[in-house]
N, C-alpha and C. Protein backbone atom coordinates (compact mmCIF):
# COMPACT_ATOMS: atom_id res chain seq x y z
N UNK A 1 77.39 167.80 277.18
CA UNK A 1 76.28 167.12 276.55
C UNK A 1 76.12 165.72 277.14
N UNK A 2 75.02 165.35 277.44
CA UNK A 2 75.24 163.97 277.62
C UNK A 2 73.86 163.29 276.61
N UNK A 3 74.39 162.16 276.56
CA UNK A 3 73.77 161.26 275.66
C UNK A 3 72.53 160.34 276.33
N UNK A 4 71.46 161.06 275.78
CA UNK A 4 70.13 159.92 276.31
C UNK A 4 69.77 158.58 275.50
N UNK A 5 69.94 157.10 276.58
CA UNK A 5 69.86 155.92 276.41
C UNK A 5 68.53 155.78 275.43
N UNK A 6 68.12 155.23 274.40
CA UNK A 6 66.64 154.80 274.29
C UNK A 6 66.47 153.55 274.52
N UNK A 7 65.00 153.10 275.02
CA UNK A 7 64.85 152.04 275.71
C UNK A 7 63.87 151.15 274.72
N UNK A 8 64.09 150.14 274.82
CA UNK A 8 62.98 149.60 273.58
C UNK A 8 62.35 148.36 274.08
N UNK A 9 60.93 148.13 273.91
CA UNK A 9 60.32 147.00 274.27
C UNK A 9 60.83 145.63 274.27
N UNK A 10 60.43 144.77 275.33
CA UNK A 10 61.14 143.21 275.32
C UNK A 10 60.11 142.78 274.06
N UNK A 11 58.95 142.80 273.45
CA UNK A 11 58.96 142.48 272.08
C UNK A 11 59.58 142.83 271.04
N UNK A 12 60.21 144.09 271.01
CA UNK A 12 61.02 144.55 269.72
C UNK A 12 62.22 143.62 270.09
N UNK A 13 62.82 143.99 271.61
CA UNK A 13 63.91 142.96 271.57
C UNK A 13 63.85 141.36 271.24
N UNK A 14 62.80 140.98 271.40
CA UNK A 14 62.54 139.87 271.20
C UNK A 14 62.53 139.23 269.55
N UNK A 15 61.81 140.37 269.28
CA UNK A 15 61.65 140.48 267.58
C UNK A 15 63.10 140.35 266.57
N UNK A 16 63.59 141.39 267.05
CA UNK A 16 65.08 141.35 266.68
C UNK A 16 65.92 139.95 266.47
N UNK A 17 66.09 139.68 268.26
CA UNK A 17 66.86 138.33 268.54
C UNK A 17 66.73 137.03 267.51
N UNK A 18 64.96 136.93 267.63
CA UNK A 18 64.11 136.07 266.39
C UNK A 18 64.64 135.82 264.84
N UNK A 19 65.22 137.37 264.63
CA UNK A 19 65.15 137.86 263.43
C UNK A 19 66.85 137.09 263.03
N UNK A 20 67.77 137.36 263.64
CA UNK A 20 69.21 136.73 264.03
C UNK A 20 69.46 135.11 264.10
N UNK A 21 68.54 134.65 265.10
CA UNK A 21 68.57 132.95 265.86
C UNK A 21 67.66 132.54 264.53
N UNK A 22 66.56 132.42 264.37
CA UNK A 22 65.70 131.80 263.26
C UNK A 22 65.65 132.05 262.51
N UNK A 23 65.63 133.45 262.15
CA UNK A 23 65.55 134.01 260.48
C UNK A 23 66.70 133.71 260.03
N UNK A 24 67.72 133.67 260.50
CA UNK A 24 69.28 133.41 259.84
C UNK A 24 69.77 134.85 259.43
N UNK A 25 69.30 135.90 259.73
CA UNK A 25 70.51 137.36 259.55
C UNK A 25 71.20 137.46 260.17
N UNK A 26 72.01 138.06 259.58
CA UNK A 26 73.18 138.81 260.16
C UNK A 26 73.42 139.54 261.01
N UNK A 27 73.86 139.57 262.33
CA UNK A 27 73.78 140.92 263.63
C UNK A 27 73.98 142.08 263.06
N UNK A 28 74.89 141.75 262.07
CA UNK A 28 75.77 143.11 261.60
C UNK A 28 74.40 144.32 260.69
N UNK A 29 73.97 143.11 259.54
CA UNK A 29 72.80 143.84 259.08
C UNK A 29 72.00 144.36 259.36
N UNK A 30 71.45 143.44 260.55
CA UNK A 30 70.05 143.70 261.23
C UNK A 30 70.55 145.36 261.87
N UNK A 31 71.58 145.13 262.64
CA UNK A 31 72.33 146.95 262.94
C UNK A 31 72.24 147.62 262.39
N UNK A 32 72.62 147.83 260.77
CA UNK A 32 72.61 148.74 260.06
C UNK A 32 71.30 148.67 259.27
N UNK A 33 70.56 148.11 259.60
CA UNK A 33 69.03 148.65 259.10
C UNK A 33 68.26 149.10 260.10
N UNK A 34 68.31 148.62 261.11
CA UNK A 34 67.63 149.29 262.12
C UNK A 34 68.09 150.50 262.67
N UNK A 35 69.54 150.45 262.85
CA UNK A 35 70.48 151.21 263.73
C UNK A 35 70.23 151.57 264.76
N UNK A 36 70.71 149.91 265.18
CA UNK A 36 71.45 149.93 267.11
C UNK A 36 72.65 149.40 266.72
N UNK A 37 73.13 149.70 268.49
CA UNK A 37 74.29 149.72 268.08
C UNK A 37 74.70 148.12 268.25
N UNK A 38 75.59 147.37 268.09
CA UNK A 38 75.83 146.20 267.57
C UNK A 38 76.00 145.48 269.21
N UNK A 39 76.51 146.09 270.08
CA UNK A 39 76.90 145.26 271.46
C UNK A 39 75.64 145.06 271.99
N UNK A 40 74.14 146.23 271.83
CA UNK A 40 73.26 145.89 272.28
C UNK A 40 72.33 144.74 271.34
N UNK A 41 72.40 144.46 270.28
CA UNK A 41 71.83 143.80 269.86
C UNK A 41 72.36 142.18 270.28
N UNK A 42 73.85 142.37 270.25
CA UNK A 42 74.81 141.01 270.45
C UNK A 42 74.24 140.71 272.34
N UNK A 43 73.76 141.40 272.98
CA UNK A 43 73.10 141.39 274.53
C UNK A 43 71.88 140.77 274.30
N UNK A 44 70.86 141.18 273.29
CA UNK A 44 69.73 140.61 273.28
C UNK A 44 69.70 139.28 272.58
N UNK A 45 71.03 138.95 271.71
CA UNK A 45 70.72 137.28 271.47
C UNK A 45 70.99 136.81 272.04
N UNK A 46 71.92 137.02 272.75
CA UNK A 46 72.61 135.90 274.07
C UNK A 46 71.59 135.51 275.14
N UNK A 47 71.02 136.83 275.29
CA UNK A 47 69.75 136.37 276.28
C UNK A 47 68.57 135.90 275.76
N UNK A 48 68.31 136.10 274.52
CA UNK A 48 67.10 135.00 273.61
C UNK A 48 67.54 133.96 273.46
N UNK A 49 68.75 133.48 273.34
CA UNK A 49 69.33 132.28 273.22
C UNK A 49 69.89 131.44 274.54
N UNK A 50 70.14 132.10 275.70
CA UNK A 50 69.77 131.72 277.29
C UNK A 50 68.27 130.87 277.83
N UNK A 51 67.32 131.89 276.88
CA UNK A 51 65.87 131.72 277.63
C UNK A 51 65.59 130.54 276.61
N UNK A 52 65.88 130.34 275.51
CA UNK A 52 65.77 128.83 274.49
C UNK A 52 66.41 127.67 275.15
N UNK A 53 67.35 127.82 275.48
CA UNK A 53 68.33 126.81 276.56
C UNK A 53 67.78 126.16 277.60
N UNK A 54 67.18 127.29 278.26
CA UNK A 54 66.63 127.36 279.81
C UNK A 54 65.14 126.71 279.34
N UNK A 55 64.10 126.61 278.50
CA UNK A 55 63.52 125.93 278.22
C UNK A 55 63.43 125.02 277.50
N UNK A 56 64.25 124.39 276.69
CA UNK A 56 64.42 123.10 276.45
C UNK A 56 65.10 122.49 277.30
N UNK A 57 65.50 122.66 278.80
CA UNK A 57 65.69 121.95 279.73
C UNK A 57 64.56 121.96 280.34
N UNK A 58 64.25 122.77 280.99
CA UNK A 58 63.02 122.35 281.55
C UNK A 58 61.89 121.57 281.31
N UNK A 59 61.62 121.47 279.39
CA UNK A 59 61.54 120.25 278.85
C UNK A 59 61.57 119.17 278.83
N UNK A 60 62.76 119.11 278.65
CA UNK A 60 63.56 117.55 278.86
C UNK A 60 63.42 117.33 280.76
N UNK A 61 63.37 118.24 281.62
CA UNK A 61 62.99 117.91 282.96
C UNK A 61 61.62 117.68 283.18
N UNK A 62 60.67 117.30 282.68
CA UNK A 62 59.70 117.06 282.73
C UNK A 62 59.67 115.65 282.45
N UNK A 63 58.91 114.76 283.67
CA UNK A 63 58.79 113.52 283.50
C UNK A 63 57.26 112.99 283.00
N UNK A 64 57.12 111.94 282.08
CA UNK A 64 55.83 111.54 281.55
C UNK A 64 55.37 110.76 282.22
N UNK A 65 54.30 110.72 282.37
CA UNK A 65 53.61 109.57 282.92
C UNK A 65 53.23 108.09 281.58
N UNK A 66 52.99 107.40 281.83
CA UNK A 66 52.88 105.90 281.38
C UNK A 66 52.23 106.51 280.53
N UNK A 67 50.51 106.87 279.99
CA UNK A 67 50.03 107.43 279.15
C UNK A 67 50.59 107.95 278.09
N UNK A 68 51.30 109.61 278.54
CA UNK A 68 52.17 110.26 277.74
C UNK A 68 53.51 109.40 277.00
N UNK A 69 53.80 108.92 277.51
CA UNK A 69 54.84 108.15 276.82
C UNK A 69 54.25 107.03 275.85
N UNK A 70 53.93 106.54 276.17
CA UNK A 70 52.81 105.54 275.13
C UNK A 70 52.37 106.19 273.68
N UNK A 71 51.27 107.40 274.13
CA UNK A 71 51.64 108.63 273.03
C UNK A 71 52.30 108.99 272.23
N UNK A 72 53.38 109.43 272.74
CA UNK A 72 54.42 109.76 272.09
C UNK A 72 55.19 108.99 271.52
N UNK A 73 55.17 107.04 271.99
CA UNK A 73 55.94 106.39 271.00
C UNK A 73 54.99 106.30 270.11
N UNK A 74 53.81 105.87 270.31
CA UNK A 74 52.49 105.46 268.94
C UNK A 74 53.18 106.75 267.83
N UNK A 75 53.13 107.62 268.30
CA UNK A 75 53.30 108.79 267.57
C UNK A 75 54.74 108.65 266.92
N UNK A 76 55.43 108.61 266.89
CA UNK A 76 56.96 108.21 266.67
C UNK A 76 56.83 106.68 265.83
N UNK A 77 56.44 106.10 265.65
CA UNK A 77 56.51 105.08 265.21
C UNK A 77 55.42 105.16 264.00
N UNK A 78 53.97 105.58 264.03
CA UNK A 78 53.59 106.22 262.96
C UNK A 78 54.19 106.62 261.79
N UNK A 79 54.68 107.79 262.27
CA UNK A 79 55.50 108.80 261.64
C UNK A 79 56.81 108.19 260.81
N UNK A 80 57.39 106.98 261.81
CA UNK A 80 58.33 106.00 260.99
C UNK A 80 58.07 105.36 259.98
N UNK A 81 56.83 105.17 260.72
CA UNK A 81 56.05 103.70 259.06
C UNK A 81 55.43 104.44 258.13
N UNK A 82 55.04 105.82 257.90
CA UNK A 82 55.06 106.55 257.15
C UNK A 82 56.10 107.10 256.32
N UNK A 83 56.73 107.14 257.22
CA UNK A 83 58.24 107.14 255.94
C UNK A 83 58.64 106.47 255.63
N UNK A 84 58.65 105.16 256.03
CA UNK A 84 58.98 103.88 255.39
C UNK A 84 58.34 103.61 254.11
N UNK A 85 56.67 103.77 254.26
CA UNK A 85 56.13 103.44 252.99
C UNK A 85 56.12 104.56 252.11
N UNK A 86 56.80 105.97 252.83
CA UNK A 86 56.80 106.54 251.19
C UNK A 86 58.12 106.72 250.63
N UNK A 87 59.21 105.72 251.25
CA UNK A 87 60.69 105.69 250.55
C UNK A 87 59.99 104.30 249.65
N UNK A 88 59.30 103.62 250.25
CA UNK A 88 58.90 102.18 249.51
C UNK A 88 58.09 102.68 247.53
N UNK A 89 57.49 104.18 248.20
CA UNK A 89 56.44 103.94 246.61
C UNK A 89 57.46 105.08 245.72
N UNK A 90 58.63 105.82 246.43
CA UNK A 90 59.48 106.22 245.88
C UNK A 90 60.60 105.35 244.92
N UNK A 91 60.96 104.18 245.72
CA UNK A 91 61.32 102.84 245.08
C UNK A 91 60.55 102.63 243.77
N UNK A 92 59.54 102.25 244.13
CA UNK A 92 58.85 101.57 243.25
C UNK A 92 58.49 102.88 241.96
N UNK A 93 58.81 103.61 242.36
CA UNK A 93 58.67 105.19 241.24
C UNK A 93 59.47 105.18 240.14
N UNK A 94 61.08 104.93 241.23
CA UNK A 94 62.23 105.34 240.76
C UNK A 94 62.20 104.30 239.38
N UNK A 95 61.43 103.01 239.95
CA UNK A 95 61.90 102.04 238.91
C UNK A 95 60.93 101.77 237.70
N UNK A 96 60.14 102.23 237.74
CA UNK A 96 59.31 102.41 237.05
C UNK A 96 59.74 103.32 236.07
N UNK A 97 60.26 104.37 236.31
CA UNK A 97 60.93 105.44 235.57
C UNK A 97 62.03 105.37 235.01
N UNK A 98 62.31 104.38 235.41
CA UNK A 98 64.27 104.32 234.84
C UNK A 98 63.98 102.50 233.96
N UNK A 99 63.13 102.03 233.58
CA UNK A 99 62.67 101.24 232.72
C UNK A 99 62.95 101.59 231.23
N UNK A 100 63.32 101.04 230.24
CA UNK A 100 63.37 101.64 228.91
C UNK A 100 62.14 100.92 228.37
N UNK A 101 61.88 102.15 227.66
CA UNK A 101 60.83 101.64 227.11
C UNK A 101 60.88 100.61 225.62
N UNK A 102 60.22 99.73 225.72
CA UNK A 102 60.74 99.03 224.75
C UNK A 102 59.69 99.43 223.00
């Protein structure tokens, strides 16, 4: 007898890997609900988690120009003073609330 391989789409594999790295399951589960077998699934995260690697370097290898960077601090610094003023009206919440009433 011999045993025929089944072959399954790089989106299902992809799907899967997804399902493991981001969703937060379990290899083990995801196996026994789907049923594969566990070494091939443990093959497809390593290599979803290769190709995540391999592009957040290439990322970070990407140089900005003067513009883009400018951007991106305006943007970053926004985002700071936005949280600044809403730890500030959280302050001003907290104390408001913890006042006894007289």
């Amino acid at each position: 007898m011999t045993k025929k391989m089944k072959s399954y789409s790089s989106e299902f594999k992809e799907y899967v890997a997804k399902m493991i790295v981001l969703d937060g399951h379990k290899m083990t589960d995801i196996c026994h609900k789907l049923n594969l077998p566990y070494g091939t699934v443990k093959r497809w995260v390593g290599s979803y988690r290769d190709k995540q690697k391999n592009a957040e370097k290439e990322e970070q290898n990407q140089l900005l120009t003067a513009s883009e960077y400018k951007e991106m601090y305006e943007k970053e610094r926004q985002e700071k003073l936005e949280a600044q003023e809403e730890a500030e009206i959280l302050k001003k919440a907290m104390h408001i609330f913890t006042q006894e009433k007289e």
